[in-house]
C-alpha atoms as a PDB file:
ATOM      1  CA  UNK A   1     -24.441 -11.571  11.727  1.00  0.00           C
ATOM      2  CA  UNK A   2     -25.211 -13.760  14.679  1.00  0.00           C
ATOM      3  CA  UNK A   3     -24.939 -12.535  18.257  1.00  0.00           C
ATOM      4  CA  UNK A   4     -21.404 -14.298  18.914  1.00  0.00           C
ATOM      5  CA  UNK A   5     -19.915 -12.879  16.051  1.00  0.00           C
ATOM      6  CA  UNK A   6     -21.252  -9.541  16.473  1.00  0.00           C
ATOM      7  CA  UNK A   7     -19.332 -10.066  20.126  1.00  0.00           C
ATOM      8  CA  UNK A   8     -16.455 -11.521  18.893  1.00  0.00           C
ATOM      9  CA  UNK A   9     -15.952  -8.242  16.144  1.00  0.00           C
ATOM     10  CA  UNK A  10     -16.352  -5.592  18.937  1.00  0.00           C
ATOM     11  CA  UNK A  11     -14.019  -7.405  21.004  1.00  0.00           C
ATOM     12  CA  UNK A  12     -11.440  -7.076  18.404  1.00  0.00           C
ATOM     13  CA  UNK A  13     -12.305  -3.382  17.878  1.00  0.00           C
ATOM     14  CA  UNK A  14     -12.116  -2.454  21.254  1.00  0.00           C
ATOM     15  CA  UNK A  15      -8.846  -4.107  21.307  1.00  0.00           C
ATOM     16  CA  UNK A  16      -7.439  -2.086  18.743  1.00  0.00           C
ATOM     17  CA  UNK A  17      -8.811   0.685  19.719  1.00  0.00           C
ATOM     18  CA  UNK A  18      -7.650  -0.040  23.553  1.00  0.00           C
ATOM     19  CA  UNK A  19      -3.898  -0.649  21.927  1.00  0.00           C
ATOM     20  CA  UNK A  20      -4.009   2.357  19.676  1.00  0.00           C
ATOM     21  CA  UNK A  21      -4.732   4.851  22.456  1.00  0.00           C
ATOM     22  CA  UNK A  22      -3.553   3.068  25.554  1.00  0.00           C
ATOM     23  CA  UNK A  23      -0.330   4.108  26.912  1.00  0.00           C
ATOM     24  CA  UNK A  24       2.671   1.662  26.886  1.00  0.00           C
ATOM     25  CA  UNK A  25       2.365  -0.052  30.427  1.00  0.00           C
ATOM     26  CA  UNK A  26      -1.147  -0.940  29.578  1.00  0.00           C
ATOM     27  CA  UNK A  27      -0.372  -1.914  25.430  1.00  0.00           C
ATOM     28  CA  UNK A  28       1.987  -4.418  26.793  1.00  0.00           C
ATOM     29  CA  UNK A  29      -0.906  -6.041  29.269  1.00  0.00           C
ATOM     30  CA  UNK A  30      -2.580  -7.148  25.971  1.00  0.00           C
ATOM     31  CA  UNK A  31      -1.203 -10.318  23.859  1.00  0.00           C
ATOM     32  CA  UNK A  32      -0.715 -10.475  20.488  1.00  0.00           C
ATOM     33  CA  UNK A  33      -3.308 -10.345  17.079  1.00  0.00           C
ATOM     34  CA  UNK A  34      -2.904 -12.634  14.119  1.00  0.00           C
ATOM     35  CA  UNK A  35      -4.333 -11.137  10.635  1.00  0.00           C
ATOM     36  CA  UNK A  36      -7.523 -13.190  11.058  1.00  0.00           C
ATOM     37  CA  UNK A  37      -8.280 -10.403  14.011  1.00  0.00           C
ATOM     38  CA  UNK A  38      -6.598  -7.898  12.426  1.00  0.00           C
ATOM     39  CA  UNK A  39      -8.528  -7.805   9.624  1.00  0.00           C
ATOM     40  CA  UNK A  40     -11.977  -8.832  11.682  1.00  0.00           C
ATOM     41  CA  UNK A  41     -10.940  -5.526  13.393  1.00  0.00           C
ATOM     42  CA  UNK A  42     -10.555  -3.554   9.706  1.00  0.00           C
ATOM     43  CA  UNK A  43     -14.167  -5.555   8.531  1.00  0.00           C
ATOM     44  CA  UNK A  44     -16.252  -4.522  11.395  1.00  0.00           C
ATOM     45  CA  UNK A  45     -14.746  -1.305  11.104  1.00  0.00           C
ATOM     46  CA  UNK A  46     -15.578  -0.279   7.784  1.00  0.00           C
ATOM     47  CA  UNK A  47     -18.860  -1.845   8.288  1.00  0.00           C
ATOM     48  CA  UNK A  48     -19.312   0.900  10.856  1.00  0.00           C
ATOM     49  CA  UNK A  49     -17.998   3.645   8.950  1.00  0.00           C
ATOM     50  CA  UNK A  50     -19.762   2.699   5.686  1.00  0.00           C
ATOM     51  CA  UNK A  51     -23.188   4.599   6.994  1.00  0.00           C
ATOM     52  CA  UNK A  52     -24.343   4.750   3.520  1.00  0.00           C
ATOM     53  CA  UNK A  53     -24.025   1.436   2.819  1.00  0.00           C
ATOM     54  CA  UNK A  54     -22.539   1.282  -0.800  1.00  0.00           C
ATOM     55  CA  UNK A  55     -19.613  -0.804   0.462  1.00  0.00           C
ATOM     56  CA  UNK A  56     -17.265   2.033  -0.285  1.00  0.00           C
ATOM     57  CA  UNK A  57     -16.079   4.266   2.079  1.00  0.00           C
ATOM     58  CA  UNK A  58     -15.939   8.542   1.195  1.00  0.00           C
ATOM     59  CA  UNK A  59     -13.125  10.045   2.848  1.00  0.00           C
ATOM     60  CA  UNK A  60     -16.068  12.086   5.035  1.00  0.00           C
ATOM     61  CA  UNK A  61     -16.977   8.405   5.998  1.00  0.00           C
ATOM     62  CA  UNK A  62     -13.300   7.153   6.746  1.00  0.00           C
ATOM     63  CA  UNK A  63     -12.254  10.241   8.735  1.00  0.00           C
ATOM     64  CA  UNK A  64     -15.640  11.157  10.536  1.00  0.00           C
ATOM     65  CA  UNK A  65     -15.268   6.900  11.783  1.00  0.00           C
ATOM     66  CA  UNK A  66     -11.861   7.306  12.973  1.00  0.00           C
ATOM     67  CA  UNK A  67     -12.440  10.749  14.832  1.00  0.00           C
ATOM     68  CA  UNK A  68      -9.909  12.065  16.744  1.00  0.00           C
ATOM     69  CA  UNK A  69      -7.384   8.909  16.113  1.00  0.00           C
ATOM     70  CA  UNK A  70      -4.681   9.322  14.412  1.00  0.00           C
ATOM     71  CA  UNK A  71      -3.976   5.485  13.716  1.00  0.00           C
ATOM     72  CA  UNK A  72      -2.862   4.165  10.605  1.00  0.00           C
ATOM     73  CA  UNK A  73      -4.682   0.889  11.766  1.00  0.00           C
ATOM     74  CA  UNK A  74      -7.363   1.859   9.489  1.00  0.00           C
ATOM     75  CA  UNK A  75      -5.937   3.256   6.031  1.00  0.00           C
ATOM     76  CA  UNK A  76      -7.358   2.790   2.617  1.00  0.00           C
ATOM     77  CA  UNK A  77      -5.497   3.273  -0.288  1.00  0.00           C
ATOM     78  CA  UNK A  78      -7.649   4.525  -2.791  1.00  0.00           C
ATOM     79  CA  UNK A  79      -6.192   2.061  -5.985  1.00  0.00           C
ATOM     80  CA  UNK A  80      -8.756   3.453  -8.859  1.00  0.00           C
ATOM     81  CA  UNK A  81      -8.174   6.913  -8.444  1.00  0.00           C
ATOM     82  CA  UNK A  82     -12.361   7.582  -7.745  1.00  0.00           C
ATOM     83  CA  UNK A  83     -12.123   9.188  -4.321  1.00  0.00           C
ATOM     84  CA  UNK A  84     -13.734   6.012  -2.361  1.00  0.00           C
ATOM     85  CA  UNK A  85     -12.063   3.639  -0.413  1.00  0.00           C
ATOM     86  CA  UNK A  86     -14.300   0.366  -1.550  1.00  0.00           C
ATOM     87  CA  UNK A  87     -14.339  -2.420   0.420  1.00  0.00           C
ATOM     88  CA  UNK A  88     -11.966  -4.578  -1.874  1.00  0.00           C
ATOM     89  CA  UNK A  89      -9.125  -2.170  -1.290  1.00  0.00           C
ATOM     90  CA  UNK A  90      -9.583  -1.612   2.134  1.00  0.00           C
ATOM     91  CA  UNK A  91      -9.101  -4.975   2.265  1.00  0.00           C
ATOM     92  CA  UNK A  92      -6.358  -5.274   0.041  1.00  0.00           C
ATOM     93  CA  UNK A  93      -4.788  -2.192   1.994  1.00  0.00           C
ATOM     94  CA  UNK A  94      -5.369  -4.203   5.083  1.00  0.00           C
ATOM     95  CA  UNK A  95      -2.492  -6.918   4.025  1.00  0.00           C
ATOM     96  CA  UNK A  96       0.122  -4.166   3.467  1.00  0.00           C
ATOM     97  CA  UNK A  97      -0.570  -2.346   6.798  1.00  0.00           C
ATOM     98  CA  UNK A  98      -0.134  -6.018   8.380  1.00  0.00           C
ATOM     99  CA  UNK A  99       2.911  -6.409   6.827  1.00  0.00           C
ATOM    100  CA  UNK A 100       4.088  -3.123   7.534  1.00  0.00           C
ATOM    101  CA  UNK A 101       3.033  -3.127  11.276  1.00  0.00           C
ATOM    102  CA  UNK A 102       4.919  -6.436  11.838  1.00  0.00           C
ATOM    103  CA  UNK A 103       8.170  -5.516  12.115  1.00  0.00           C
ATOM    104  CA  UNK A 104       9.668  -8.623  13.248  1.00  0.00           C
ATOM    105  CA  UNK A 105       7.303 -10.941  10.344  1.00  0.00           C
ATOM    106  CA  UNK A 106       6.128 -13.300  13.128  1.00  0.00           C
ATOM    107  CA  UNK A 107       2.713 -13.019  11.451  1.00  0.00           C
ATOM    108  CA  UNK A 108       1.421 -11.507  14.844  1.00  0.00           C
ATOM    109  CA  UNK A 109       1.162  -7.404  15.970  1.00  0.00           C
ATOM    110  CA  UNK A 110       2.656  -7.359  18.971  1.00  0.00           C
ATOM    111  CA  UNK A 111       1.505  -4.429  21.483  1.00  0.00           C
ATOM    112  CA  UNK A 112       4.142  -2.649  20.634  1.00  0.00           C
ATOM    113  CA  UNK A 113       3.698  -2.969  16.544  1.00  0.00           C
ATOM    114  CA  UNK A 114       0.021  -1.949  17.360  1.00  0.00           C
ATOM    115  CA  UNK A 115       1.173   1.443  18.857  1.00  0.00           C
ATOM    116  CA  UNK A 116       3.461   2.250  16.164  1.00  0.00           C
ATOM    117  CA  UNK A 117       0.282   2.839  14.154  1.00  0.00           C
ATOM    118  CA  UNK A 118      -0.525   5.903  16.094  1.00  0.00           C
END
């Protein structure tokens, strides 16, 4: 991954995480995120948490990742039953927390939307 990307994805995580734990005066400082960062976020987060590598995420993996958050940014819905989260259906999970987060289906998360994650 080059160098501006590698920027770009930790911009986006720190974003979320910045909107997830940030109280509301500051959340509303901060402008809105499309599903291309929204799920740039989710990527470079599971590629964090994955410390294994096996593109699927244990639930020691998911939870040790998100430490002491409590945000539903980050959910997995484990489809097959196996006890993984792989990275297809975090992915696929991804969409439906979009969709649940934007409450007003502008196709953005607004501040707000963010925080109602926690």
């Amino acid at each position: 991954m080059g160098v501006t990307k590698i920027r770009a994805a930790a911009w986006v995580v720190a974003w979320c995480a910045a909107l997830a734990g940030a109280p509301q005066a500051t959340a509303q400082s901060f402008a809105s995120m499309s599903m291309v960062d929204f799920e740039a976020a989710r990527d470079s987060f599971f590629q964090q948490a994955d410390h294994d590598g096996d593109y699927a995420l244990s639930s020691e993996e998911q939870l040790d990742a998100m430490g002491a958050s409590n945000s539903n940014l980050f959910e997995c819905t484990d489809t097959d039953g196996d006890g993984l989260c792989s990275y297809s259906e975090f992915l696929d999970s991804g969409e439906s927390v979009f969709d649940h987060l934007d409450v007003n289906h502008d196709g953005r998360l607004s501040p707000n939307e963010v925080q109602s994650a926690q």
